[in-house]
Protein backbone atom coordinates (compact mmCIF):
# COMPACT_ATOMS: atom_id res chain seq x y z
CA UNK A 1 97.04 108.90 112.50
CA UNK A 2 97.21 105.44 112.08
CA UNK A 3 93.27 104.97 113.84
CA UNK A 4 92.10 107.89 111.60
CA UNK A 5 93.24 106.33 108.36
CA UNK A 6 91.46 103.04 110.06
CA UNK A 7 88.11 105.21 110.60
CA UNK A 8 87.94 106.39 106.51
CA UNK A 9 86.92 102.92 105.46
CA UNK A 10 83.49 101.20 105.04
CA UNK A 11 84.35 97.76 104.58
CA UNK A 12 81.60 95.15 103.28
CA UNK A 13 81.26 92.33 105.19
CA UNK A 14 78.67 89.69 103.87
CA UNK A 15 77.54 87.89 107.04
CA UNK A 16 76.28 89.15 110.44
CA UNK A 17 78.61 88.86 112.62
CA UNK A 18 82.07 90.39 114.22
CA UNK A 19 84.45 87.95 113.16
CA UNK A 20 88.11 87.50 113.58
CA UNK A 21 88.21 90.25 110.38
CA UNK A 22 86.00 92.90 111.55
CA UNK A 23 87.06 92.51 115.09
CA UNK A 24 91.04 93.25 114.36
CA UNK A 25 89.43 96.26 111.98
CA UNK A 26 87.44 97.69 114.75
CA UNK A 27 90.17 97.43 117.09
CA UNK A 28 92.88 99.43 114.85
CA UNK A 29 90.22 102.32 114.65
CA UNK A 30 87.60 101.26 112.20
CA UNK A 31 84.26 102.99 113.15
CA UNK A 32 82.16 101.16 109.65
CA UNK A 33 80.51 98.13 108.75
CA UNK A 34 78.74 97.21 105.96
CA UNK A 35 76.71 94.18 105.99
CA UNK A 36 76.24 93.28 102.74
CA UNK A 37 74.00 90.72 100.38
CA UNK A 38 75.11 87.89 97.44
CA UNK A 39 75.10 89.56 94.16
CA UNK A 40 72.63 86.81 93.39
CA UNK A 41 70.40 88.16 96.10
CA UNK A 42 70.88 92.13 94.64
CA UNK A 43 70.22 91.37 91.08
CA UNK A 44 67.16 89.58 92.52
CA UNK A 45 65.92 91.78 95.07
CA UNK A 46 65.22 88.73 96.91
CA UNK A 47 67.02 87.78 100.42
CA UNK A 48 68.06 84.38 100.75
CA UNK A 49 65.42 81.78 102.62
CA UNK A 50 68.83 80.80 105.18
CA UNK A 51 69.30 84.77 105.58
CA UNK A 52 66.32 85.34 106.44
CA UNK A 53 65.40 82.54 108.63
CA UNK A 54 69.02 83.56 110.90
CA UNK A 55 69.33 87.08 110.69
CA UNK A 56 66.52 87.59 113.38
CA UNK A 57 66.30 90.88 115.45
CA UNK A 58 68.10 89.82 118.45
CA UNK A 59 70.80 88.92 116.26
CA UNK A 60 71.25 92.22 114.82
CA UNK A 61 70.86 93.82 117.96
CA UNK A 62 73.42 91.88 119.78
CA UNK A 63 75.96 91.97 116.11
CA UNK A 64 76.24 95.89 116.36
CA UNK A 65 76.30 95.48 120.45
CA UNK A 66 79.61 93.59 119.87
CA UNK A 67 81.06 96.08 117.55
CA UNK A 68 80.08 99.11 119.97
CA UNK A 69 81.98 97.09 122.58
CA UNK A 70 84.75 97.07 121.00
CA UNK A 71 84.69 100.43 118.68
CA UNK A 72 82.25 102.63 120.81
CA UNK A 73 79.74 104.42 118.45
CA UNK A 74 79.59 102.76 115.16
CA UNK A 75 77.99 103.58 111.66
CA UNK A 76 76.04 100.12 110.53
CA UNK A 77 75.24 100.53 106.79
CA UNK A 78 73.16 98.50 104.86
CA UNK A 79 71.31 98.56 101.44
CA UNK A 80 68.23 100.00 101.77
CA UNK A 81 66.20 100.90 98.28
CA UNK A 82 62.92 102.23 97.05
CA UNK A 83 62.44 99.21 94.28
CA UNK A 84 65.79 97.70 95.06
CA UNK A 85 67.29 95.71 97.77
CA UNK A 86 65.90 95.98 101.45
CA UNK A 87 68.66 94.01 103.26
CA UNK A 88 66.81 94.20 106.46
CA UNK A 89 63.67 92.18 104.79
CA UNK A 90 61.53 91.10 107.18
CA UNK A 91 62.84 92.88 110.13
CA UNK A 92 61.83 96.47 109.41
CA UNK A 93 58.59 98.30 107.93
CA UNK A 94 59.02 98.23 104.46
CA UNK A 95 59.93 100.90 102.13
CA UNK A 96 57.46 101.83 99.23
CA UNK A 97 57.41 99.59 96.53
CA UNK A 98 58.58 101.33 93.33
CA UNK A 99 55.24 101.61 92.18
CA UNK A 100 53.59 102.73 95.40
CA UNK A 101 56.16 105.45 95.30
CA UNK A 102 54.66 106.75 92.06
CA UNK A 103 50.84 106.49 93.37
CA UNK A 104 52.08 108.27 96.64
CA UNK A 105 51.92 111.38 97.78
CA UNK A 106 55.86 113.04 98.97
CA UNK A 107 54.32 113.22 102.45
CA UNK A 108 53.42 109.54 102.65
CA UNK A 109 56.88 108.32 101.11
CA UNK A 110 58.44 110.60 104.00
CA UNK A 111 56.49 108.69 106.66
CA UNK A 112 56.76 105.41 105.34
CA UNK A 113 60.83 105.44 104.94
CA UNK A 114 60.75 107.63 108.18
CA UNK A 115 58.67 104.58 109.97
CA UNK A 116 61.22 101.89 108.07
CA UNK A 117 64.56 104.53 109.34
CA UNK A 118 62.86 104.35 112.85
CA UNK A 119 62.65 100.51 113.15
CA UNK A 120 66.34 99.67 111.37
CA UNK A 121 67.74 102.54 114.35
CA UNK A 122 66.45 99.69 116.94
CA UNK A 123 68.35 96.89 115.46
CA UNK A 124 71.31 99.35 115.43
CA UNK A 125 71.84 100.31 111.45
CA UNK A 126 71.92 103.79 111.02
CA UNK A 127 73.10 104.44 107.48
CA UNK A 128 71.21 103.42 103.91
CA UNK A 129 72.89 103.18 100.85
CA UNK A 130 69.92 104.58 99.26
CA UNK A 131 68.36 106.57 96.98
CA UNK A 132 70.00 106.00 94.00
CA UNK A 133 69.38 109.42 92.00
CA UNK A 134 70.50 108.39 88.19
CA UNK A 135 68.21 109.24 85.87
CA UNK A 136 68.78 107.05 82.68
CA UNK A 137 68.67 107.92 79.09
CA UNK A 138 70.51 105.34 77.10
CA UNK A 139 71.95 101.72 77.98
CA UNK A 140 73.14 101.75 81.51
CA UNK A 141 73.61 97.32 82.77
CA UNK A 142 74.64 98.39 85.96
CA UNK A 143 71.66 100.57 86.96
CA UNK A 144 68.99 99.21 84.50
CA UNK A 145 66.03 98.12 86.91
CA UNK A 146 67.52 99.94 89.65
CA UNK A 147 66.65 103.67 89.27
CA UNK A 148 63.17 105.54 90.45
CA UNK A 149 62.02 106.74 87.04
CA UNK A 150 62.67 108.29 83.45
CA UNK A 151 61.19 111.66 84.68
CA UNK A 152 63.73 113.86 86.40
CA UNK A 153 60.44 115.34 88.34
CA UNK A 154 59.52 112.26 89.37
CA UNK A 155 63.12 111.28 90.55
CA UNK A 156 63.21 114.58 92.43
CA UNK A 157 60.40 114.54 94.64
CA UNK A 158 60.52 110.73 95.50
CA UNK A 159 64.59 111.12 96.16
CA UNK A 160 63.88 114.63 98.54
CA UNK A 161 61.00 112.94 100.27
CA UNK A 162 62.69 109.37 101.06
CA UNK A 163 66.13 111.67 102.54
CA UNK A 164 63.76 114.02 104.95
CA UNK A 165 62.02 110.60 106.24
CA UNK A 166 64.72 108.50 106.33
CA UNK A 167 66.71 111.47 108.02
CA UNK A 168 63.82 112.24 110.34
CA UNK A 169 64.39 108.50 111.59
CA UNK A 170 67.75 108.97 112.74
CA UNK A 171 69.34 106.84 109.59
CA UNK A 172 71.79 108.75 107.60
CA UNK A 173 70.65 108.68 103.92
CA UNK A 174 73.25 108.51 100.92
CA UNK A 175 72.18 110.32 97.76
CA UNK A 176 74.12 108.22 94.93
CA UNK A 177 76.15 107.98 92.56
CA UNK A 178 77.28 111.32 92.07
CA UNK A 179 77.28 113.22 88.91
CA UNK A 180 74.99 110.70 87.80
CA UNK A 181 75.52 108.16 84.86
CA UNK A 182 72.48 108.48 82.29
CA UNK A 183 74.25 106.23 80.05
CA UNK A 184 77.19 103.68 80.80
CA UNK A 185 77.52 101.21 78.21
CA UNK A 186 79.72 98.58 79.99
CA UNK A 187 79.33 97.71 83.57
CA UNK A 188 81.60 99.78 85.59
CA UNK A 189 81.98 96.74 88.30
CA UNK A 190 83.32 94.42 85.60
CA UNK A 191 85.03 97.17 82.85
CA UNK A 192 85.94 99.85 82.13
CA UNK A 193 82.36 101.87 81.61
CA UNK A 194 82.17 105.55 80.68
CA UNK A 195 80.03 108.16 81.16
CA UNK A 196 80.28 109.93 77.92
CA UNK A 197 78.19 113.31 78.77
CA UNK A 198 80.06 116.97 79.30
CA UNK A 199 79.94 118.32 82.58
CA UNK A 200 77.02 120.63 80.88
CA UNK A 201 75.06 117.79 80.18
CA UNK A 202 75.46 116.33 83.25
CA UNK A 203 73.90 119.28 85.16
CA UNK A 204 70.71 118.76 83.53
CA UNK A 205 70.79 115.38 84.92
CA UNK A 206 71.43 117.21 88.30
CA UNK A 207 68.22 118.02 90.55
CA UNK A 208 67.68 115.06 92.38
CA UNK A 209 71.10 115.39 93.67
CA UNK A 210 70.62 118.35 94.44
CA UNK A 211 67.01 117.69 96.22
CA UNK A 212 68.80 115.33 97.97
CA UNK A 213 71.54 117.44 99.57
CA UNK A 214 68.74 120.23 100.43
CA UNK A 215 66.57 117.98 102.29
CA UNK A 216 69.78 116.80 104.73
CA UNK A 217 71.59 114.07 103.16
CA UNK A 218 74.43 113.12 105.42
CA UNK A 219 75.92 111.47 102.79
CA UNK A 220 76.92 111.55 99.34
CA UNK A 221 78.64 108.41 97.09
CA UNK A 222 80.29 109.30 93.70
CA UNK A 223 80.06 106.94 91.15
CA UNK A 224 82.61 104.56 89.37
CA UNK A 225 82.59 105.30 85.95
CA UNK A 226 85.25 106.55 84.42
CA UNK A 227 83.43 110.83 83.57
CA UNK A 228 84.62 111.94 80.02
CA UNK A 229 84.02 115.24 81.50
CA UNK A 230 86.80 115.21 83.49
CA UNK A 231 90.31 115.97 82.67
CA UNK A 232 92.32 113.56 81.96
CA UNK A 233 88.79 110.89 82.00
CA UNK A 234 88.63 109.40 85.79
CA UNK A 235 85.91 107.96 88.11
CA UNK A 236 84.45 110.17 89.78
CA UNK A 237 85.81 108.44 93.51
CA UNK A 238 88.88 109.04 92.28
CA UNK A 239 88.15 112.70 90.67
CA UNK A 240 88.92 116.28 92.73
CA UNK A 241 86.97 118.03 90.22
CA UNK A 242 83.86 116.39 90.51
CA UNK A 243 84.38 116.29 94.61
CA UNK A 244 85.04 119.76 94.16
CA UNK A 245 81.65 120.59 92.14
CA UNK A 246 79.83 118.97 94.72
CA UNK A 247 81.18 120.44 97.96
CA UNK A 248 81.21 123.58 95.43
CA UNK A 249 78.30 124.38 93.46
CA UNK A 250 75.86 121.78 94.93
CA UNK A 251 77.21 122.94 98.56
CA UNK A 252 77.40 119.95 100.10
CA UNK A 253 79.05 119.81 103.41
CA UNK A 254 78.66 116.27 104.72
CA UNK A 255 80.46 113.24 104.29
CA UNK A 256 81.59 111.95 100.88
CA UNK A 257 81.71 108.86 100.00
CA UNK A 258 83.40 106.39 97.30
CA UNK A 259 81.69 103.77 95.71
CA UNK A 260 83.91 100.45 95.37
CA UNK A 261 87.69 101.12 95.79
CA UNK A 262 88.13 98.34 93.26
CA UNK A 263 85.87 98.16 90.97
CA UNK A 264 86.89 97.97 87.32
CA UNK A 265 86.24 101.35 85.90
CA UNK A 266 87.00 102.75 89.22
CA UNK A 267 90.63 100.70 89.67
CA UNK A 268 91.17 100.01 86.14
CA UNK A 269 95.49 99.32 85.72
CA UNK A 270 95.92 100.60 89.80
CA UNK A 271 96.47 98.36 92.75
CA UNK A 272 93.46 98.66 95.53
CA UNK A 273 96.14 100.72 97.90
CA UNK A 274 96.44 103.14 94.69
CA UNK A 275 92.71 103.01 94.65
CA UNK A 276 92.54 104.38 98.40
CA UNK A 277 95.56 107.28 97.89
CA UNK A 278 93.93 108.59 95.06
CA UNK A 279 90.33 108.34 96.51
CA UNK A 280 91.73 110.66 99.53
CA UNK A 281 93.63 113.12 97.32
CA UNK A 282 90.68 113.61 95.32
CA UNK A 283 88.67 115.02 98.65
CA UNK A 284 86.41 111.84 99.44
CA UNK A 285 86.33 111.17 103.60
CA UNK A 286 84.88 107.65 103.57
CA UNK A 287 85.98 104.79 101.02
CA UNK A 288 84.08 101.56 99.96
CA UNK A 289 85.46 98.48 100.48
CA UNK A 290 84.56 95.37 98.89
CA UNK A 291 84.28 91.72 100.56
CA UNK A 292 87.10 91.10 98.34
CA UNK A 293 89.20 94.23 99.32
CA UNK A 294 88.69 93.65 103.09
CA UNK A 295 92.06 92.07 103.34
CA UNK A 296 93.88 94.68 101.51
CA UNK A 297 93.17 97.33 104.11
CA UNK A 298 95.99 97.05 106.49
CA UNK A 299 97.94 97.37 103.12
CA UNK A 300 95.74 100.66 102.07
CA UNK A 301 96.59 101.90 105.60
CA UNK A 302 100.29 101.78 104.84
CA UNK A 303 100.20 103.34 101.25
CA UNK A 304 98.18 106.23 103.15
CA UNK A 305 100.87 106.73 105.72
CA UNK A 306 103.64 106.40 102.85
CA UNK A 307 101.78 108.90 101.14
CA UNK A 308 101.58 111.62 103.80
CA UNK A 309 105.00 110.84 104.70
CA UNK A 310 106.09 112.04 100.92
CA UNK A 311 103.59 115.16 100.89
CA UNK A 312 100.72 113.52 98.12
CA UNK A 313 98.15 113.39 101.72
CA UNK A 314 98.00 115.63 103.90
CA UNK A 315 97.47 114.16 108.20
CA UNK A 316 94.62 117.58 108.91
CA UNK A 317 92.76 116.13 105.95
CA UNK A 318 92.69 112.75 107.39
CA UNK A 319 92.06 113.78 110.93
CA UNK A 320 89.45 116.17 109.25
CA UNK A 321 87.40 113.08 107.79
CA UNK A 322 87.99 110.77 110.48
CA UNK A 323 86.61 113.70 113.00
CA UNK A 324 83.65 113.55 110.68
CA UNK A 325 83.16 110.32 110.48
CA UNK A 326 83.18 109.79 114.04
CA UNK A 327 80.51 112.82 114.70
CA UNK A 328 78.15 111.83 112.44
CA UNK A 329 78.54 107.71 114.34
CA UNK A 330 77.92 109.81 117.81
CA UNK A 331 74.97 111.66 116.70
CA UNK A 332 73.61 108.27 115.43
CA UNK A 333 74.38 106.41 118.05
C-alpha cells in the first residue's frame, strides 16, 4: 500500500533533473514528475535565457530515461498552454498563439497541438497541464490573462479541438480547473479566494468542460477555490460533491486530479498531510504537489496510512487510483 499511496502524487520539481529528491520518490513508488517553471517565468510567459540555453533535447531525453530506470513507465507533466506557458519552448512545435487560435479553424488547432503532443512524446513528456477551461465574468487575479476567451463558444471549440490533438499525439490532456471559477476575487494561491456562484450558475459556465471530457481528456484538475456552492464552502480538491458531479453528471471516468495540495484557499487552517487525506476522501486519484510541499510527502504518506488504518480511507480506493495511474503511464509510455 505503501508504493500506491507513493504513485497518487504529482510532485513539482523545478529543474531537470533526477536528484537525490525525486530519485528516493521514484524509488518508494512514485510514478509522476512535474517539471515545473519560476513564477516569474509563468506570469511572464517567458522561459528563462539559462533554461533555455540547458534544457536541450538530449537532456530531456536522457532526464525521463533516468526516471524510467528507476520507476519503469513514468507520467512527465509539464505546462503546456494555448496563450500561456509552453515549458518546452524551443524544443517542441509550438502551440497556437492565443490569437491564432481565434483566426483558426478547430481542425487546424487539432493538428497544430497534435504536431506539438507528437514532438514533446519524443523528449518523453506525456501529460499537459492544459487547457484551462474558465470562462471569466468578473475579477479573477489568478486567471486574468490566462483563459481562451469571454465567449463560452469560443472556449468550447478551441478547448475540444486542442484535447482531440493533443490526445491524438499520445500526450494526456488535463481539462482545468474544475467547476470553473468565473469570478475569484482574491488569489486562491495566496488567500483564501471564493467562488461565489450556486452550483446552477456554475453549470452555465459548464460546456467546455464538458467538450473537454467528450473529446478524451485523460485528465481532469479541480480547482482551489474555496465553491460557495458546496456544503459546508470547500475547494473543490478537497470537495466529494463536486468530484462526484463530475464523475456523475459530466461522466467522466479518467483520472482526477487536485490542483496544489497547499495552496491557500485550498489548505487554508490544515496542515499539507490534512491537505492529502482530505483530497483522497473527497474521490481525487492524483494530488499536486508543490516545490515547496515536496518534502512533506513521506509525511502525507504516513497520514494516508494512519488514515486507512482508522477507517476515514479506504486501501481498494487507493490501489484503485494507483492502478490507474499506472495504466494510463503504460499506455503513454
Amino acid at each position: 500500500m505503501r508504493r500506491d499511496i507513493h504513485a497518487l502524487f504529482l510532485p513539482i520539481f523545478p529543474e531537470l533533473e533526477i536528484d537525490s529528491s525525486a530519485s528516493r520518490f521514484l524509488e518508494d513508488g512514485g510514478i509522476s514528475l512535474l517539471f515545473g517553471e519560476t513564477r516569474e517565468e509563468y506570469v511572464s510567459r517567458i522561459i528563462d535565457a539559462r533554461r533555455v540555453a540547458e534544457e536541450t533535447a538530449d537532456r530531456w531525453r536522457k532526464t525521463v530515461a533516468q526516471a524510467r530506470s528507476i520507476a519503469g513507465p513514468v507520467l512527465v507533466a509539464v505546462d503546456a498552454e494555448i496563450g500561456g506557458i509552453e515549458r518546452l519552448h524551443r524544443l517542441v512545435t509550438s502551440l497556437p498563439s492565443l490569437e491564432e487560435a481565434h483566426r483558426s479553424t478547430s481542425e487546424a488547432i487539432e493538428t497544430r497541438s497534435k504536431a506539438s503532443a507528437v514532438s514533446a512524446r519524443n523528449l518523453g513528456v506525456n501529460v499537459f497541464l492544459s487547457p484551462v477551461a474558465d470562462v471569466l465574468v468578473g475579477p479573477n487575479p489568478w486567471l486574468e490573462g490566462r483563459t481562451l476567451s469571454e465567449d463560452i463558444g469560443e472556449v468550447t471549440r478551441i478547448v475540444s479541438a486542442f484535447v482531440k490533438g493533443v490526445q491524438d499525439g499520445g500526450v494526456a490532456a488535463t481539462v482545468k480547473h474544475f467547476p470553473g471559477h468565473p469570478i475569484c476575487v482574491l488569489d486562491p494561491a495566496v488567500d483564501e479566494g471564493e467562488v461565489p456562484h450556486s452550483l446552477e450558475e456554475l453549470r452555465a459556465f459548464s460546456a467546455p468542460f464538458r467538450a473537454g471530457i467528450e473529446a478524451g481528456s485523460d485528465v481532469v484538475m479541480m480547482g482551489p477555490a474555496i465553491f460557495k456552492a458546496t456544503t459546508p464552502p470547500t475547494a473543490a480538491s478537497h470537495s466529494a460533491e463536486l468530484i462526484s458531479l463530475l464523475k456523475g453528471e459530466f461522466g467522466f471516468g479518467g483520472v482526477v486530479l487536485t490542483d496544489d495540495l497547499d495552496w491557500k484557499a485550498t489548505i487554508r487552517d490544515m496542515t499539507i498531510e490534512q491537505s492529502a487525506v482530505k483530497a483522497l476522501a473527497a474521490g481525487a486519484d492524483w494530488m499536486l504537489v508543490s516545490a515547496n510541499g515536496v518534502p512533506h510527502i513521506t509525511s502525507m504518506v504516513g497520514a494516508i496510512e494512519l488514515a486507512v488504518e482508522h477507517g476515514v480511507l479506504s486501501a481498494d480506493q487507493i490501489a484503485a487510483s494507483a492502478s490507474k495511474l499506472r495504466a494510463l503511464a503504460l499506455r503513454l509510455t
